[in-house]
N, C-alpha and C. Protein backbone atom coordinates (compact mmCIF):
# COMPACT_ATOMS: atom_id res chain seq x y z
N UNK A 1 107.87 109.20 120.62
CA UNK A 1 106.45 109.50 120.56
C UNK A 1 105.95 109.56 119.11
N UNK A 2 106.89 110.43 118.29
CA UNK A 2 106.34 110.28 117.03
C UNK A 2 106.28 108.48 115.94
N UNK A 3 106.98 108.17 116.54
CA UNK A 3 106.70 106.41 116.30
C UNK A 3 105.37 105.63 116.47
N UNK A 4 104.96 106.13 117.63
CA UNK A 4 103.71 105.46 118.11
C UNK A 4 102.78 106.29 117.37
N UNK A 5 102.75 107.51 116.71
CA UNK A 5 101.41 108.07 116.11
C UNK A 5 101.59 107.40 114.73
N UNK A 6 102.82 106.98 114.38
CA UNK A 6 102.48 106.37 112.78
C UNK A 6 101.97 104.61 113.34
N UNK A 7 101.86 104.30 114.10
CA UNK A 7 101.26 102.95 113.93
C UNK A 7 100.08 102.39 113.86
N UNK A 8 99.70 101.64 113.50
CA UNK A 8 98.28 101.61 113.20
C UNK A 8 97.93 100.67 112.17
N UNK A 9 96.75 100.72 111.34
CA UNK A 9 96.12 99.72 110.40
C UNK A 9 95.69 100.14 109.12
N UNK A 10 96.17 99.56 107.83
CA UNK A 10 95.73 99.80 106.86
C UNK A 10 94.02 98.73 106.66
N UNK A 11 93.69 99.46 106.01
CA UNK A 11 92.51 98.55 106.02
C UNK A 11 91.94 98.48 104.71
N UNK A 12 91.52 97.68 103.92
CA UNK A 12 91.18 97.13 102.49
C UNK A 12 89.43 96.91 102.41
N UNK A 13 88.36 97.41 102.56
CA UNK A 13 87.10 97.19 103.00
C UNK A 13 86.05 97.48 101.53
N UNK A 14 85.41 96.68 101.45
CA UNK A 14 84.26 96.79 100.18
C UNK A 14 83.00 96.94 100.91
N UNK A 15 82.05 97.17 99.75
CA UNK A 15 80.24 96.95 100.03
C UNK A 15 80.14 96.58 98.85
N UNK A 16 79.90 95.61 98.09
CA UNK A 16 79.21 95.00 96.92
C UNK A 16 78.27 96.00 96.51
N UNK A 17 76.49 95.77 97.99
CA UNK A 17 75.70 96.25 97.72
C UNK A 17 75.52 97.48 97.75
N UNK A 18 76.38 98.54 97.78
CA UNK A 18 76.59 99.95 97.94
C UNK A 18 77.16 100.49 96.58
N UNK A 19 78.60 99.59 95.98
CA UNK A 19 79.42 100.29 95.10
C UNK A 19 79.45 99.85 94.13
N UNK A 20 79.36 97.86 94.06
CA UNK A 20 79.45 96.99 92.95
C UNK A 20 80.70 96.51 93.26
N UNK A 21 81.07 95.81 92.56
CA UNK A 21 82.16 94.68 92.72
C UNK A 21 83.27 95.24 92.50
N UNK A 22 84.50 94.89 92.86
CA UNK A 22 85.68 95.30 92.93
C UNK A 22 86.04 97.20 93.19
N UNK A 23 85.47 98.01 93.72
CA UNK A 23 85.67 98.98 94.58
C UNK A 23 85.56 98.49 95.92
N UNK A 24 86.86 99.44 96.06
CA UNK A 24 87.40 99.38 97.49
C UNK A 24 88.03 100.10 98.29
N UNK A 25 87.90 100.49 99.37
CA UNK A 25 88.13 101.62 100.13
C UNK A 25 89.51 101.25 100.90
N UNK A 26 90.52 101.74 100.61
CA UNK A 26 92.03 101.44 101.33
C UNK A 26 91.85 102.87 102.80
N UNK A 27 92.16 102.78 103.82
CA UNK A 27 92.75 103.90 104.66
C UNK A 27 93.19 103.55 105.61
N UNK A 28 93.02 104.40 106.52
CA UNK A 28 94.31 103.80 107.40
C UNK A 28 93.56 104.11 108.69
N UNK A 29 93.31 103.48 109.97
CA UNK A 29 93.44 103.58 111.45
C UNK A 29 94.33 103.97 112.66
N UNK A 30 94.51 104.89 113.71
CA UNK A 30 95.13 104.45 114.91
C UNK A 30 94.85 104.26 115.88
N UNK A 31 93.46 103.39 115.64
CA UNK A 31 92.43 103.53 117.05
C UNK A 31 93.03 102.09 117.67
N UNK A 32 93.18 101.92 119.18
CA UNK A 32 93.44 100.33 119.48
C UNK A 32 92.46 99.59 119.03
N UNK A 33 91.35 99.73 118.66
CA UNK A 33 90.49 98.83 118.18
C UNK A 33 90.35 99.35 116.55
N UNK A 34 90.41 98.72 115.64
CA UNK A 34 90.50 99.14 114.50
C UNK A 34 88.95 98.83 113.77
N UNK A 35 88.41 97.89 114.22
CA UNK A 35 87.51 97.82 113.87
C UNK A 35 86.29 98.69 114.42
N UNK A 36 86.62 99.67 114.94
CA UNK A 36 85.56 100.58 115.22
C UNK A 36 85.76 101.62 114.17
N UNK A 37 86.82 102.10 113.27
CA UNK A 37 86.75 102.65 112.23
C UNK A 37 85.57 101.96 111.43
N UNK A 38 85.64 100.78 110.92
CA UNK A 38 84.81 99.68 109.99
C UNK A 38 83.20 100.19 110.45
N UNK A 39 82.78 100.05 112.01
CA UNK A 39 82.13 100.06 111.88
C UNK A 39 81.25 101.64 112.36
N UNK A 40 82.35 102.49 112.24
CA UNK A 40 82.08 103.98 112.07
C UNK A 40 81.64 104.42 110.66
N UNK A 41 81.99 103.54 109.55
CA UNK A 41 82.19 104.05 108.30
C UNK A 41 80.91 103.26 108.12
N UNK A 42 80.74 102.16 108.78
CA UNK A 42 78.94 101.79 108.18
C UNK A 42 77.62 102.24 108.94
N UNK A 43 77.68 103.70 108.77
CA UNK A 43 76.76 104.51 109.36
C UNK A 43 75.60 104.42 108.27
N UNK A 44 75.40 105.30 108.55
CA UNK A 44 73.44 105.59 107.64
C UNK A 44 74.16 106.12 106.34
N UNK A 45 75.28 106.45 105.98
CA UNK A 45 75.55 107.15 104.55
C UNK A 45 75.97 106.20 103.79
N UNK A 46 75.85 104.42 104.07
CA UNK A 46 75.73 103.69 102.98
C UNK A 46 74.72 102.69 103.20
N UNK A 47 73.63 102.09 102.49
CA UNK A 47 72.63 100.97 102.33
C UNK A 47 73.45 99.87 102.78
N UNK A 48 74.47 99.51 102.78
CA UNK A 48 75.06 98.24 103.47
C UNK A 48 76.36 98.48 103.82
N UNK A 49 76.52 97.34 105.08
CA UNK A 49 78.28 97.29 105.82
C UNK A 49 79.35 96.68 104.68
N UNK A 50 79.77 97.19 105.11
CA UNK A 50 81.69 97.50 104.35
C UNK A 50 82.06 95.70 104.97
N UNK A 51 82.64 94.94 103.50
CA UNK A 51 82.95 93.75 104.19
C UNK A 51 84.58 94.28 104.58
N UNK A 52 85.43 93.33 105.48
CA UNK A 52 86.53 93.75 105.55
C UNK A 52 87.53 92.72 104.66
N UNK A 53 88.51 92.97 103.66
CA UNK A 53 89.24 91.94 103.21
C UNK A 53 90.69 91.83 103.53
N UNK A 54 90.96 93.05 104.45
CA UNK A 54 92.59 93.06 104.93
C UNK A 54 92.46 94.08 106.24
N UNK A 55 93.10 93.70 107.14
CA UNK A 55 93.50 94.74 108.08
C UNK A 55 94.41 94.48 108.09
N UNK A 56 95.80 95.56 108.03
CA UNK A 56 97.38 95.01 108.31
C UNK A 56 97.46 96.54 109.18
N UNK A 57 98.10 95.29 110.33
CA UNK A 57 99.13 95.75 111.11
C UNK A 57 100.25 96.62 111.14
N UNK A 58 101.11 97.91 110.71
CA UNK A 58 101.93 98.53 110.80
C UNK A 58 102.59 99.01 111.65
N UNK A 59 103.86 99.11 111.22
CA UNK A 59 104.39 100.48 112.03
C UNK A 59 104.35 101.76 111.62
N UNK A 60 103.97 101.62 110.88
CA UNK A 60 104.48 103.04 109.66
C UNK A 60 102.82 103.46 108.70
N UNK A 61 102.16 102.95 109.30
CA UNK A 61 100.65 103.10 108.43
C UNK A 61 100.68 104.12 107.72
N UNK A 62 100.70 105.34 107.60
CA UNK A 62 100.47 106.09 107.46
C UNK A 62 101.29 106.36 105.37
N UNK A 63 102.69 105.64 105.92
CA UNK A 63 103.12 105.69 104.83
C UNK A 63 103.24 104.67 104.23
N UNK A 64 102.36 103.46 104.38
CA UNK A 64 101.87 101.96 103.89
C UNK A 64 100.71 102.97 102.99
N UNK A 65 99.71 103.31 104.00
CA UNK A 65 98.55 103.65 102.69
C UNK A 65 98.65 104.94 102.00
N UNK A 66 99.82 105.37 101.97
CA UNK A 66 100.60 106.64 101.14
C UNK A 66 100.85 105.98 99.94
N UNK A 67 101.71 104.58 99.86
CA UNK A 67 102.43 104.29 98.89
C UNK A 67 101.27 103.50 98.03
N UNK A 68 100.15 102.80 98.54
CA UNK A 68 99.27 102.40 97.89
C UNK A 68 98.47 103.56 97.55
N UNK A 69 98.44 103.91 98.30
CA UNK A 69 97.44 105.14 96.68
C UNK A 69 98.10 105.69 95.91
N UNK A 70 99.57 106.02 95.64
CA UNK A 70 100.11 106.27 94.54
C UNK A 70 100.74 105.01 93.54
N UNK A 71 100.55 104.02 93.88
CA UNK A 71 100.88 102.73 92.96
C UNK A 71 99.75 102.32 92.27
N UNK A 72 98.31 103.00 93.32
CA UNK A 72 97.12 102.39 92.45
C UNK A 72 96.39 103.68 92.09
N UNK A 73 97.08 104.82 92.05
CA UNK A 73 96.42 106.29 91.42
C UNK A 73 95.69 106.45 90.36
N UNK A 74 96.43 105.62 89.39
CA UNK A 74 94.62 104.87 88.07
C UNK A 74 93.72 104.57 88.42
N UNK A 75 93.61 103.67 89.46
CA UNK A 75 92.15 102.82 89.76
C UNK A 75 91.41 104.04 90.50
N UNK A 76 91.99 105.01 91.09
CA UNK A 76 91.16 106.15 92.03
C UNK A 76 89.95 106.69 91.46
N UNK A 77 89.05 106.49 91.66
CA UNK A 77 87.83 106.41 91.22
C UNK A 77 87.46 108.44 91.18
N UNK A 78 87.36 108.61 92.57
CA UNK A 78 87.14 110.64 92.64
C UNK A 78 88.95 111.07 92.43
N UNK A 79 88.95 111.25 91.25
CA UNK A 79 90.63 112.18 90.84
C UNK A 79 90.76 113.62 91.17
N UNK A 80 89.54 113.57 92.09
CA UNK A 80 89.68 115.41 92.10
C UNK A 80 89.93 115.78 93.86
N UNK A 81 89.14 114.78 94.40
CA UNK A 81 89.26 114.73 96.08
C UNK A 81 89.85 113.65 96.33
N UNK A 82 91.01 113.67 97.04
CA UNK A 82 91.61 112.61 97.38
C UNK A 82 91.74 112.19 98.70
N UNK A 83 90.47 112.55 99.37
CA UNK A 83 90.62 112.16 101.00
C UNK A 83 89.47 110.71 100.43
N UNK A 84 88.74 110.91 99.33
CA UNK A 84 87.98 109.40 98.71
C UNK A 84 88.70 108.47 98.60
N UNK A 85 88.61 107.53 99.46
CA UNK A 85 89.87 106.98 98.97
C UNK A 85 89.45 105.60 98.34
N UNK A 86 88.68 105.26 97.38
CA UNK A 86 88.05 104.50 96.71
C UNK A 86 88.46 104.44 95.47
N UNK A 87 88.62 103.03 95.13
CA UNK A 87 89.84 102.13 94.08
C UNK A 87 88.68 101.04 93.43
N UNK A 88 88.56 101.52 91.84
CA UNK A 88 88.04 100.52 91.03
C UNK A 88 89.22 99.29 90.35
N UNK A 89 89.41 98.58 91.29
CA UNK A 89 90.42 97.69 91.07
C UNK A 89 90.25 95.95 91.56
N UNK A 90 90.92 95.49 90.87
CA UNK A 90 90.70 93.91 91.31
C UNK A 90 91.56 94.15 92.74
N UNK A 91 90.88 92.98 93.53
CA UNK A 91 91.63 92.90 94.90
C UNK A 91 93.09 92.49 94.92
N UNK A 92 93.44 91.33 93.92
CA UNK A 92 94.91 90.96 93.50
C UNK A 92 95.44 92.01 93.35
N UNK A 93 95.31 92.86 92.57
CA UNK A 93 96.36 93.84 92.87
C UNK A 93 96.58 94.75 93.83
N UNK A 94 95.37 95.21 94.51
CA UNK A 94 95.64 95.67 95.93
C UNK A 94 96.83 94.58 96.84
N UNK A 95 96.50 93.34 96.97
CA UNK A 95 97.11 92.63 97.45
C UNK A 95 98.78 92.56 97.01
N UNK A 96 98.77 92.45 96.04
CA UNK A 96 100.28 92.38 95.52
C UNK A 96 100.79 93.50 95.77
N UNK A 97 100.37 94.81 95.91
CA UNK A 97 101.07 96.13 95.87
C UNK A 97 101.29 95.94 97.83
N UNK A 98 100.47 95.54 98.61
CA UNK A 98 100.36 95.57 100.16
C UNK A 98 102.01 94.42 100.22
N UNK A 99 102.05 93.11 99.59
CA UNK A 99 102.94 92.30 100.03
C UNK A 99 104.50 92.72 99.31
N UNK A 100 104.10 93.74 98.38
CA UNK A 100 105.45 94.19 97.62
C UNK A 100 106.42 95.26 98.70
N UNK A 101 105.07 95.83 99.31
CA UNK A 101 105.83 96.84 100.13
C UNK A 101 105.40 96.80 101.64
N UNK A 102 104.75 95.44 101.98
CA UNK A 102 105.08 94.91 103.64
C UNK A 102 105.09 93.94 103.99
N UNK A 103 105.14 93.21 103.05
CA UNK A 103 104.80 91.56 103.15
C UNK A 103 103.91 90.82 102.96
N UNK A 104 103.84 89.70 103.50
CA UNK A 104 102.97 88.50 103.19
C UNK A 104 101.79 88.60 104.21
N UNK A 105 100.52 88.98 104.27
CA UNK A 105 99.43 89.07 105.04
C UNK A 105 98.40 88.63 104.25
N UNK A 106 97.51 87.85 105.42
CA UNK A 106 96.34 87.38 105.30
C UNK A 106 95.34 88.30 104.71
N UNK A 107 94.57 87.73 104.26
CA UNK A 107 93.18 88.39 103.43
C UNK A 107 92.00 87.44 103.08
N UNK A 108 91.10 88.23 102.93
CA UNK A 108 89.72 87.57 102.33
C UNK A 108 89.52 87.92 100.89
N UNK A 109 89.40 87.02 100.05
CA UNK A 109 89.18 87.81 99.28
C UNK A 109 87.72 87.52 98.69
N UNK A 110 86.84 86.72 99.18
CA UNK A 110 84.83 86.77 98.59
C UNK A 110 84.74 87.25 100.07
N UNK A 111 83.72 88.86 99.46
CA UNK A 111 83.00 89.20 100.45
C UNK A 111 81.67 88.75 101.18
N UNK A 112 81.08 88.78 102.01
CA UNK A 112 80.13 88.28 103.14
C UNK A 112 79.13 88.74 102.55
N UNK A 113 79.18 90.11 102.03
CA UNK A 113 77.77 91.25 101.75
C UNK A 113 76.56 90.65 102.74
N UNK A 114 76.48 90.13 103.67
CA UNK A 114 75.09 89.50 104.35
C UNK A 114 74.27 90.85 104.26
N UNK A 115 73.88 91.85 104.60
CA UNK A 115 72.78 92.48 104.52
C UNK A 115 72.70 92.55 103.17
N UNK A 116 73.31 93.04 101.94
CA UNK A 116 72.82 92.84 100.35
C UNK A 116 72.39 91.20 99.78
N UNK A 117 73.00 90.42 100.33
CA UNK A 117 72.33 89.20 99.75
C UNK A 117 71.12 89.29 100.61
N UNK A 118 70.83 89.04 101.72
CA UNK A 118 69.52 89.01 102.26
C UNK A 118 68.65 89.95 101.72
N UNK A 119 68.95 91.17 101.49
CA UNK A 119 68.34 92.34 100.88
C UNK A 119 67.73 91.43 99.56
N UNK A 120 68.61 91.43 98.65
CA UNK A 120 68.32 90.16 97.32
C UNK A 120 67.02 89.10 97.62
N UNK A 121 67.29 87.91 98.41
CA UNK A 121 66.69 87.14 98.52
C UNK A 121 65.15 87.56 98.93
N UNK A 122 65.20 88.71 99.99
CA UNK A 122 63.84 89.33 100.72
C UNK A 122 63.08 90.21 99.14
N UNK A 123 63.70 90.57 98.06
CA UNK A 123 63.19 91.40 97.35
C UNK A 123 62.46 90.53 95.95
N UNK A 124 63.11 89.13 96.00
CA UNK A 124 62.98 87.88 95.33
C UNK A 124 61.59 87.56 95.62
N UNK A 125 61.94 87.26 96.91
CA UNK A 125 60.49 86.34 97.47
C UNK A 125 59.48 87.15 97.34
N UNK A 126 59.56 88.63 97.63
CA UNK A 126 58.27 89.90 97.72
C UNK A 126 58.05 89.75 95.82
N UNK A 127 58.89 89.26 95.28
CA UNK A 127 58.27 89.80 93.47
C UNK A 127 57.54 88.57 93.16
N UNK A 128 57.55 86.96 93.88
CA UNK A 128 57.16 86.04 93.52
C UNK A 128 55.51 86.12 94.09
C-alpha cells in the first residue's frame, strides 16, 4: 500500500505571462488524472494558465521531486517557504537533473502562453 501512495507525477509547468521567462514550478501529483492538478493551479490567483513542459510518470514521485529541489536549491526563488516551489532556472537544467535521476523523458520546451500572447496582440491593436 505504501508503494502506491508514492506514485504519481512530477510536473515541470511555467506562465511566461504571470512570472517571465524561465520560472518554473516543479511538484508533484497523485491524482489519476494529473492534469487536474495543472488545471487546479490555474485558478483566479494567476492572470494566465501554467504551460505544461514535463509530466513524468513515477514510482517514487515524491522522492523524484525531493531530489530536484535540492539539486536546484539555488535557482529557488522564495528561500524562506519551501512549499513555493518555484525555480528561476533554464529548463535544460531542470531537464538534465530529471534524466540524471530517472531517465530519458519527453518534454516541451517553447511554451504555448496562448492567453498572454493573445492578451499582447488584443492590447497592441487597442494602442493602435
Amino acid at each position: 500500500m505504501a508503494q502506491l501512495t508514492k506514485q504519481g507525477h512530477v510536473y515541470v509547468i511555467s506562465s511566461i505571462g504571470s512570472f517571465g521567462e524561465d520560472v518554473f514550478k516543479i511538484g508533484i501529483t497523485r491524482r489519476l488524472e494529473p492534469m487536474e492538478r495543472v488545471k487546479e493551479l490555474n485558478g483566479a490567483a494567476v492572470p494566465f494558465d501554467f504551460d505544461i513542459h514535463a509530466m513524468i510518470s513515477c514510482d517514487d514521485a515524491p522522492a523524484l521531486e525531493k531530489t530536484l529541489h535540492d539539486h536546484l536549491k539555488n535557482y529557488r526563488i522564495n528561500k524562506i517557504n519551501l512549499c513555493k516551489e518555484f525555480f528561476r532556472v533554464e529548463l535544460s537544467k531542470i531537464i538534465n537533473e530529471v534524466e540524471r535521476h530517472h531517465g530519458r523523458v519527453d518534454y516541451i520546451a517553447d511554451p504555448v502562453a496562448l492567453q498572454y500572447l493573445q492578451s499582447l496582440e488584443y492590447a497592441e491593436s487597442e494602442a493602435a
